[in-house]
N, C-alpha and C. Protein backbone atom coordinates (compact mmCIF):
# COMPACT_ATOMS: atom_id res chain seq x y z
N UNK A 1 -2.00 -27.18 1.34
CA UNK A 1 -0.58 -27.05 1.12
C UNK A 1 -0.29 -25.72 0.42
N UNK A 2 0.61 -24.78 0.78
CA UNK A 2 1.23 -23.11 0.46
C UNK A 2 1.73 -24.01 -0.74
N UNK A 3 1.98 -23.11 -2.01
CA UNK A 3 2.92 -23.48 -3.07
C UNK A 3 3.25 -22.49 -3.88
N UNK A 4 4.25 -22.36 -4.61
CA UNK A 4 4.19 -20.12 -4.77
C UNK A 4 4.08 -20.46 -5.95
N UNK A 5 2.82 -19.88 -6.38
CA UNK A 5 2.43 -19.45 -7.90
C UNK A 5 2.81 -17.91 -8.72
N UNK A 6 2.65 -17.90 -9.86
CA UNK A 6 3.32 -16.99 -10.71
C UNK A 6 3.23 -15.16 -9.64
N UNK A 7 1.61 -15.43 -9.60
CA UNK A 7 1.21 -14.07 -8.97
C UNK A 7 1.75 -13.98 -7.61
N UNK A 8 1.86 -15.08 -6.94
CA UNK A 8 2.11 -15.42 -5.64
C UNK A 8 4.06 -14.75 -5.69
N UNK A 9 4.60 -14.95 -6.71
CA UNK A 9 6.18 -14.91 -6.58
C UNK A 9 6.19 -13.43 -7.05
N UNK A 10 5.53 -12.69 -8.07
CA UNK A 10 5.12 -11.77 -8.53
C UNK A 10 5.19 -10.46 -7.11
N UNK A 11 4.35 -10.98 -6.49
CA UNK A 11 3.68 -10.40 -4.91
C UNK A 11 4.73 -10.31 -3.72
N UNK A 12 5.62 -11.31 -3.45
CA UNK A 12 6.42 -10.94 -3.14
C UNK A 12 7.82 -10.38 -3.18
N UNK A 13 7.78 -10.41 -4.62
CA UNK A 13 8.98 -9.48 -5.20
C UNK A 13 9.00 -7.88 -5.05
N UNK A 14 7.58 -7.85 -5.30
CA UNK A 14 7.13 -5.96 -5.18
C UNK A 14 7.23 -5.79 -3.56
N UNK A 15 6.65 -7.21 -3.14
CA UNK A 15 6.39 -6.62 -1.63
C UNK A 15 8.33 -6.31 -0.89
N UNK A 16 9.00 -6.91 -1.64
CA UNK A 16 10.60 -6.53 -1.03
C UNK A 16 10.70 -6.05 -1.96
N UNK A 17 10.22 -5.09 -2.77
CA UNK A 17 11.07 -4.21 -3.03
C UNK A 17 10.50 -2.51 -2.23
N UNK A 18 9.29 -2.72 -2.15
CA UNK A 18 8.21 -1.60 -1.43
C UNK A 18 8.77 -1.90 -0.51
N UNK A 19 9.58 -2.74 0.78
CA UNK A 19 9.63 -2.70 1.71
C UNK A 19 10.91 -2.09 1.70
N UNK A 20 12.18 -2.33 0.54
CA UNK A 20 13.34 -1.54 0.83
C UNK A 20 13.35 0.08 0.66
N UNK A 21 12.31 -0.02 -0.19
CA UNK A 21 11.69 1.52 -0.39
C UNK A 21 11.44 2.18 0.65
N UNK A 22 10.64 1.89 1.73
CA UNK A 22 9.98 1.97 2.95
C UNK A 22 11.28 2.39 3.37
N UNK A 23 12.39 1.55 3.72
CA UNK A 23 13.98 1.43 4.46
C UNK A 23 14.33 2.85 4.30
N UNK A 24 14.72 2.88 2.74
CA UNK A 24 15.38 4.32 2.22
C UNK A 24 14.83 5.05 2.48
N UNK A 25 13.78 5.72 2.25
CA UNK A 25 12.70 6.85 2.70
C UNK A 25 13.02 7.02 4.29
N UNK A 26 13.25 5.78 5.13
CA UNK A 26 13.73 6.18 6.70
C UNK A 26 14.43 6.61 6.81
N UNK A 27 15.57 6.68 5.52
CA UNK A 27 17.04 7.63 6.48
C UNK A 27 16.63 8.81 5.32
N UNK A 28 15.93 9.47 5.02
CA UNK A 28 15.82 10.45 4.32
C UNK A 28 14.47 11.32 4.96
N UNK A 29 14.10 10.55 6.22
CA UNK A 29 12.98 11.44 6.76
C UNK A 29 13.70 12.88 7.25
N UNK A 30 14.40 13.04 8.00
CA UNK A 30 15.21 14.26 8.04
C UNK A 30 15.34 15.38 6.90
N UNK A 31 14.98 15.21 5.53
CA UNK A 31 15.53 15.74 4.05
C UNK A 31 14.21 16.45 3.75
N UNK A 32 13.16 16.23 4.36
CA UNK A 32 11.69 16.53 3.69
C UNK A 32 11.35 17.83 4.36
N UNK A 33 10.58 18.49 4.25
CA UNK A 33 9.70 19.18 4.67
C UNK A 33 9.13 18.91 6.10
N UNK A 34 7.71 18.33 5.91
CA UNK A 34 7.18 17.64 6.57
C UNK A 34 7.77 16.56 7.31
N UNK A 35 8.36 16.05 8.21
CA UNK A 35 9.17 14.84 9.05
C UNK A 35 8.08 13.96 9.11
N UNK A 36 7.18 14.56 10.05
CA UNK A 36 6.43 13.91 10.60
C UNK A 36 5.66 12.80 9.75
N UNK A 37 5.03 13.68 8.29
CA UNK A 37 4.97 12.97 7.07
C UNK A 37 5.86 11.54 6.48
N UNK A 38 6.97 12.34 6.70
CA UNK A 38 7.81 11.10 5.91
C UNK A 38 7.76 10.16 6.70
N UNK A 39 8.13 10.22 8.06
CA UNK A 39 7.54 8.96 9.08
C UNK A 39 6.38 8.15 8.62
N UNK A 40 5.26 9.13 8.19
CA UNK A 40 3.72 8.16 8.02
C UNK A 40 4.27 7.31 6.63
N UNK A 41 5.21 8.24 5.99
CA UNK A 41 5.13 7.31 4.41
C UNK A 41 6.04 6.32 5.10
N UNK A 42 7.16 6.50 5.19
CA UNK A 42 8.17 5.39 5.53
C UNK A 42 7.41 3.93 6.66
N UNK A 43 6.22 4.38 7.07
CA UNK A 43 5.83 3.04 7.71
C UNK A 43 4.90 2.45 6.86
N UNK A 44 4.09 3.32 6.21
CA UNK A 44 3.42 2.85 5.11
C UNK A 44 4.26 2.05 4.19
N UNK A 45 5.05 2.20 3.67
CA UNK A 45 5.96 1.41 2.89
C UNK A 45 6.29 0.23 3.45
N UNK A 46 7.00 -0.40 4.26
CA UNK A 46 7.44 -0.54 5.26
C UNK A 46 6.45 -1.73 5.82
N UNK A 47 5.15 -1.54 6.20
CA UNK A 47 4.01 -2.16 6.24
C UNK A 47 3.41 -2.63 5.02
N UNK A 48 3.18 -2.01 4.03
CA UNK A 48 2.59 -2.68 3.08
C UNK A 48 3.76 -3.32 2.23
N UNK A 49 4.36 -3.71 1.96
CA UNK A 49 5.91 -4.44 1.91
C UNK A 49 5.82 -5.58 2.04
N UNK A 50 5.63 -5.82 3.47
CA UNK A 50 5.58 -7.20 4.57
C UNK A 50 4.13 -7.41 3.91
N UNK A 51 2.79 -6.75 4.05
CA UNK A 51 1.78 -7.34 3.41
C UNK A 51 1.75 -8.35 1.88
N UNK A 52 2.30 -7.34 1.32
CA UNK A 52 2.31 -7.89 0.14
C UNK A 52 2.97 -9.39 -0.32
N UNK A 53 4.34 -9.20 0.30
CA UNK A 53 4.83 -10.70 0.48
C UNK A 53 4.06 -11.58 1.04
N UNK A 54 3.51 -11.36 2.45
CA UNK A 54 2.62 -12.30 3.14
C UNK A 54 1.23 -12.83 1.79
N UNK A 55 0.89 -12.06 1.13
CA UNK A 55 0.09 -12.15 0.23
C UNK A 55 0.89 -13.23 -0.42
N UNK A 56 1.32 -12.79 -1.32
CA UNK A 56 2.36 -13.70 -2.14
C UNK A 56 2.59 -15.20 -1.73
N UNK A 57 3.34 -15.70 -0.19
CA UNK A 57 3.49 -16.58 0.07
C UNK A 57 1.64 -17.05 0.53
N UNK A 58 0.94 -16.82 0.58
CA UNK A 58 -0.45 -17.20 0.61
C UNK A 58 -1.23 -17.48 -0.25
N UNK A 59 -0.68 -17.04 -1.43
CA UNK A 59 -1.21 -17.01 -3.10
C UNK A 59 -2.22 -18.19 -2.86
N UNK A 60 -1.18 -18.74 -2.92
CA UNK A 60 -1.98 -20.05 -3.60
C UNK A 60 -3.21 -20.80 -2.86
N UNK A 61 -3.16 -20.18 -1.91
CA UNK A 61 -4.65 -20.87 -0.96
C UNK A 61 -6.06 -20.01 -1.13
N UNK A 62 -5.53 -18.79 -2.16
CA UNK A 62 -6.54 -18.15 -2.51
C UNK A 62 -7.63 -18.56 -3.88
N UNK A 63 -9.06 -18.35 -3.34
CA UNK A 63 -9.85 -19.13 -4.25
C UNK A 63 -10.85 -17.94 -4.92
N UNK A 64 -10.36 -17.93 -6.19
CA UNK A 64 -11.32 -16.70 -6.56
C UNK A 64 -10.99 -16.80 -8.55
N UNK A 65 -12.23 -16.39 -9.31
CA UNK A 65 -12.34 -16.70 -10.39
C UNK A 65 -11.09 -15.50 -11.05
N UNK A 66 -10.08 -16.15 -11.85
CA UNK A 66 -8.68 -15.55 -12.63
C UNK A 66 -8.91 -13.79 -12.70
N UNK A 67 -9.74 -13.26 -12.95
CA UNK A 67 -10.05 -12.01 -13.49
C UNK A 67 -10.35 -11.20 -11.76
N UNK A 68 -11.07 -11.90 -10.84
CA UNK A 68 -11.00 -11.35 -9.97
C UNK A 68 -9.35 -11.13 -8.78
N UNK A 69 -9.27 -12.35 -9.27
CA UNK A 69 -7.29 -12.75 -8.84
C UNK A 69 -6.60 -11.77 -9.10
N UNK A 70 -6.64 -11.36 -10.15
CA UNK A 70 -5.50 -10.46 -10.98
C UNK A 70 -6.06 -9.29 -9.92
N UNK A 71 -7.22 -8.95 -9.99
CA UNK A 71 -7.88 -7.47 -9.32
C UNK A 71 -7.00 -7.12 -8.50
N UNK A 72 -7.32 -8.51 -7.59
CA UNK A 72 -7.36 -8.64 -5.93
C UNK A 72 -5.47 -8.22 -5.84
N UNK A 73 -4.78 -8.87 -5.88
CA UNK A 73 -3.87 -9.30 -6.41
C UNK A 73 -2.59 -7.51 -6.55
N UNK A 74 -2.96 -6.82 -7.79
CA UNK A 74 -2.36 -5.99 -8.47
C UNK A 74 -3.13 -4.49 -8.03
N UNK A 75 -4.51 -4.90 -7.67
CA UNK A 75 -5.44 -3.99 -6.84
C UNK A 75 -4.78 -3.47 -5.48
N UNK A 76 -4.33 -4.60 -4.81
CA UNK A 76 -3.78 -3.92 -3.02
C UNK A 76 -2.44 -3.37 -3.42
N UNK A 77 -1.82 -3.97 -4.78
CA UNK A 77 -0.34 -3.39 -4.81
C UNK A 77 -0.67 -2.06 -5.34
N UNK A 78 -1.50 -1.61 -5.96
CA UNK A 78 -1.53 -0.50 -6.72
C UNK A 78 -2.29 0.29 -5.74
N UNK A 79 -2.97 0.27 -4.51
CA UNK A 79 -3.25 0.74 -3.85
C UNK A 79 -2.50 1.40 -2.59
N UNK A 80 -1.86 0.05 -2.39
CA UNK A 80 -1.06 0.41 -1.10
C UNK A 80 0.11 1.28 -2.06
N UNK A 81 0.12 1.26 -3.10
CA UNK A 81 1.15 2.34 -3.76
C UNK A 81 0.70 3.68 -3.94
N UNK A 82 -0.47 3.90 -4.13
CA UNK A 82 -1.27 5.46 -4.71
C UNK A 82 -0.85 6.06 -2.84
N UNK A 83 -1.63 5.13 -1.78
CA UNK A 83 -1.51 5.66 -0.87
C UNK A 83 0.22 6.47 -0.50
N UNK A 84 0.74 5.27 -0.26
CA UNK A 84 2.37 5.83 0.30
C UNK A 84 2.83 6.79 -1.13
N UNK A 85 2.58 6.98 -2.07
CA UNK A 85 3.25 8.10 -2.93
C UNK A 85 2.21 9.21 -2.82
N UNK A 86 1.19 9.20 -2.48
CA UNK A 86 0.42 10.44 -1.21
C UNK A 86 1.22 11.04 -0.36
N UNK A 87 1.21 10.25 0.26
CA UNK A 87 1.82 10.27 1.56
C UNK A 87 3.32 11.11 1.38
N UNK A 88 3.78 10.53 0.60
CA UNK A 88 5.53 10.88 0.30
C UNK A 88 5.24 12.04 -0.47
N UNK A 89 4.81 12.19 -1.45
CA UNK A 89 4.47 13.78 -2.14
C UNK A 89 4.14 14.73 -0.81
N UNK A 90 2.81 14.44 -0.33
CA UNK A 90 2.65 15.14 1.18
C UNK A 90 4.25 15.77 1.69
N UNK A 91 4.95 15.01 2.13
CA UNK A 91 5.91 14.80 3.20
C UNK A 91 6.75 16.05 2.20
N UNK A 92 7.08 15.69 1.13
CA UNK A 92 7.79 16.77 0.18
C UNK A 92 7.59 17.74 0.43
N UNK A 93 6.31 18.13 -0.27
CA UNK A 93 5.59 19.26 -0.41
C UNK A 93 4.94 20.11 0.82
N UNK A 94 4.30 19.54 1.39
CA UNK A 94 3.51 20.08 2.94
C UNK A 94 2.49 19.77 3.26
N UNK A 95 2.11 19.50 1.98
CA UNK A 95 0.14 18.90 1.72
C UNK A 95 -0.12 18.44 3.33
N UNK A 96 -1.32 19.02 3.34
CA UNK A 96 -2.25 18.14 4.75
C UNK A 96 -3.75 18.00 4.80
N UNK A 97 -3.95 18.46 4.01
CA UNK A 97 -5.97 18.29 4.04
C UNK A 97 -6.17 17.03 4.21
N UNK A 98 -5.30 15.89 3.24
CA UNK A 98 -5.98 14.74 2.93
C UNK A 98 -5.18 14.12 4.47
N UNK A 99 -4.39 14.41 5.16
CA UNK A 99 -3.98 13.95 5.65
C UNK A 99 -3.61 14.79 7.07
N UNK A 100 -4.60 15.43 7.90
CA UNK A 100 -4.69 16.01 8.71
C UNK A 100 -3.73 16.19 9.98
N UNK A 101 -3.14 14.86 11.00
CA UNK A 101 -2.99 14.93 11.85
C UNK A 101 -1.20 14.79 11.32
N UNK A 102 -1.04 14.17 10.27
CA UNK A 102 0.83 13.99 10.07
C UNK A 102 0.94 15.72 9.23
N UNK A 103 -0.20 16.10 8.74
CA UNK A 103 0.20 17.44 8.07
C UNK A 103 -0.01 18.59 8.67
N UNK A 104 -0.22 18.57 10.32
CA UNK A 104 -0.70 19.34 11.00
C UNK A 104 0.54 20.80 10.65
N UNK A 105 0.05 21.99 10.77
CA UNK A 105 0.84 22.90 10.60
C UNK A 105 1.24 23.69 9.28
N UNK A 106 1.19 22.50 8.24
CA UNK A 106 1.98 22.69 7.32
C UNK A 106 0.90 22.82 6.16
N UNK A 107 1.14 23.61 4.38
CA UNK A 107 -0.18 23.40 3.62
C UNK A 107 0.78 23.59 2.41
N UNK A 108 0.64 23.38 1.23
CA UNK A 108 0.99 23.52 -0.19
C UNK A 108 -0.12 24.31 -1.22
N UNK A 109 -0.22 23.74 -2.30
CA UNK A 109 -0.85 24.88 -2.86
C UNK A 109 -1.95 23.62 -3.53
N UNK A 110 -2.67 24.47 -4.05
CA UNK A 110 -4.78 23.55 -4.29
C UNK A 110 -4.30 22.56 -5.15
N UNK A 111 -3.47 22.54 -6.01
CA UNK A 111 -3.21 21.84 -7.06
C UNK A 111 -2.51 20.59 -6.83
N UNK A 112 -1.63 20.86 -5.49
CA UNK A 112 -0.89 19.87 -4.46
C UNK A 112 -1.66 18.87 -3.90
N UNK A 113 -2.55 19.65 -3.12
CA UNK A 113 -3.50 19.33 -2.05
C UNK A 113 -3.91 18.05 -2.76
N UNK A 114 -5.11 18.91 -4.10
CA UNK A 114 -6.01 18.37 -4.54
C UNK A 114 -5.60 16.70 -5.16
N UNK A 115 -4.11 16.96 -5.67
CA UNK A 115 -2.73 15.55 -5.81
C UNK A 115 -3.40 14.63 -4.87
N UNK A 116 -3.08 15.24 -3.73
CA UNK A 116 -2.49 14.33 -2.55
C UNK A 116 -3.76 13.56 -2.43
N UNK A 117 -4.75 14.39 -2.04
CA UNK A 117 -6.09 13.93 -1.64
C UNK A 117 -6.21 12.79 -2.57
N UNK A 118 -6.83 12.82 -3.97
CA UNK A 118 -7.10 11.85 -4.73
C UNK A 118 -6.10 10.38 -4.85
N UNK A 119 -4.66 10.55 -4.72
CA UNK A 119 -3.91 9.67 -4.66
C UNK A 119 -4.21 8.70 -3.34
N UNK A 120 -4.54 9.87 -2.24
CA UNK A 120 -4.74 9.29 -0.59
C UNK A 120 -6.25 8.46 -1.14
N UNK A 121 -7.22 9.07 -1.06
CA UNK A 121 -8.03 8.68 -1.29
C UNK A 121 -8.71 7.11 -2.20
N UNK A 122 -7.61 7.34 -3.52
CA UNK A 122 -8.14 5.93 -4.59
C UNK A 122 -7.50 4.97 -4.11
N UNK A 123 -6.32 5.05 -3.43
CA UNK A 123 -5.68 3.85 -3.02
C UNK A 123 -6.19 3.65 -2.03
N UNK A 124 -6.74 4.27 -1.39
CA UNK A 124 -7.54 3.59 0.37
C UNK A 124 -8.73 2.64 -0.11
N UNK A 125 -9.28 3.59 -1.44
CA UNK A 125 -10.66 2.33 -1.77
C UNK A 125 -10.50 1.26 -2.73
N UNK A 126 -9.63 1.39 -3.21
CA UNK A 126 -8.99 0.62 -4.36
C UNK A 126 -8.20 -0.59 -3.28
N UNK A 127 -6.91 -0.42 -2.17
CA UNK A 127 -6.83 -1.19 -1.33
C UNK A 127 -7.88 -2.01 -0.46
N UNK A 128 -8.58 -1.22 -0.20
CA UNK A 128 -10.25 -1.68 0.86
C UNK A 128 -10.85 -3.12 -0.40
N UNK A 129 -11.40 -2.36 -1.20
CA UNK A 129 -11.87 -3.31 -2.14
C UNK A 129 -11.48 -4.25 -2.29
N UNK A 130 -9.96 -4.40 -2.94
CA UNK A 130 -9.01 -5.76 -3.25
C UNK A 130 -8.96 -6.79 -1.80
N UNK A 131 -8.82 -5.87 -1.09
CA UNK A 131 -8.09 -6.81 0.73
C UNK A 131 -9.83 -7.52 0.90
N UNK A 132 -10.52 -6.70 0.73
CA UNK A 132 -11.97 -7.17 0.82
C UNK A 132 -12.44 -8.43 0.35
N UNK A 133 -11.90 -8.57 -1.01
CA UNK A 133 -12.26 -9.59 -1.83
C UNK A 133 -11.20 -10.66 -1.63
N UNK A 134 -9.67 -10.60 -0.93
CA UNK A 134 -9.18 -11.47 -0.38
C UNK A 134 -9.30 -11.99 0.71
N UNK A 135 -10.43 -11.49 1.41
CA UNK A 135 -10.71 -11.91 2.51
C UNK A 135 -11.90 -13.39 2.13
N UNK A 136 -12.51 -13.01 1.16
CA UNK A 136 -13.78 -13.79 0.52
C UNK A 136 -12.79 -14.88 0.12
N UNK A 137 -11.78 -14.21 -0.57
CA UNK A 137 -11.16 -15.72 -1.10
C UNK A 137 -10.00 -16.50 -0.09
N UNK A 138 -10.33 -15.94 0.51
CA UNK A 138 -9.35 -17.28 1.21
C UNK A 138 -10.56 -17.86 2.43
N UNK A 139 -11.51 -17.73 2.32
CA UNK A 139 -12.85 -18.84 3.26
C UNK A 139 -12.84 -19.94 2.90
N UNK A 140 -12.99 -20.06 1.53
CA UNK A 140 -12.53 -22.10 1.87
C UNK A 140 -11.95 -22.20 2.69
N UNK A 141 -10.34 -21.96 3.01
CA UNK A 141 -9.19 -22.80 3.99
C UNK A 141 -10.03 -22.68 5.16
N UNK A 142 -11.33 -22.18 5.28
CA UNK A 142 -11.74 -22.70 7.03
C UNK A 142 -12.81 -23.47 6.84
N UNK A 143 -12.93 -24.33 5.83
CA UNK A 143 -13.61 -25.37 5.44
C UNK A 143 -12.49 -26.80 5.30
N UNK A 144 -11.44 -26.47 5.29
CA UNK A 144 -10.46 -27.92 5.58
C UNK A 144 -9.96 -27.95 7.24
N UNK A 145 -9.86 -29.68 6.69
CA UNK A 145 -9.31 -30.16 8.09
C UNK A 145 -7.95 -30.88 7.86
């Protein structure tokens, strides 16, 4: 039985609000630098939004010791966030190393770059990790009938 717990209501509050975020950033892709960029952020948002809620309303079927919960939990939100404010700095600025094919053309300066990269970067493994360990915890539910 689904039942929305603290973290669970928690999860989908961020996840609508990252998703209206996602919204706004769409009518402001035109305003940036980079377009093409703001497109990648605005779906990133947008997508991880809807994740996060889906998380949320799933909370509770997740089985994993409190300390790893919280990880899992505040881990994909803080991830899927480092990423899309990559992404959106990118789109600003011009940055493309970390992000090759939406930054094609365009470059900022080392100090930018070097931003973007690490933001792109910790949230991809920081997301990977958390989604990883929610994958572990929700295997019971394919042990009920």
């Amino acid at each position: 039985m689904i039942e929305l717990t603290q973290i669970g209501a928690q999860l989908i509050f961020i996840g609508v609000v990252f998703f209206l975020v996602g919204l706004i950033q769409g009518a402001l892709i035109p305003a940036v630098k980079n377009s093409r960029m703001a497109l990648s952020g605005h779906m990133t948002a947008v997508q991880c939004g809807m994740a996060l809620a889906i998380f949320g309303v799933i909370w509770s079927l997740v089985v994993l010791p409190l300390f790893l919960e919280v990880f899992v939990a505040y881990g994909c939100a803080l991830g899927f966030t480092l990423i899309w404010l990559g992404i959106t700095v990118a789109s600003v600025t011009g940055a493309s190393k970390a992000l090759p094919i939406a930054g094609a053309g365009f470059s900022a300066t080392v100090t930018t770059e070097f931003t973007v990269k690490i933001m792109v970067r910790s949230g991809s493994l920081l997301s990977l990790i958390a989604c990883t360990l929610l994958v572990f915890g929700l295997l019971p539910i394919l042990g009920q009938s």
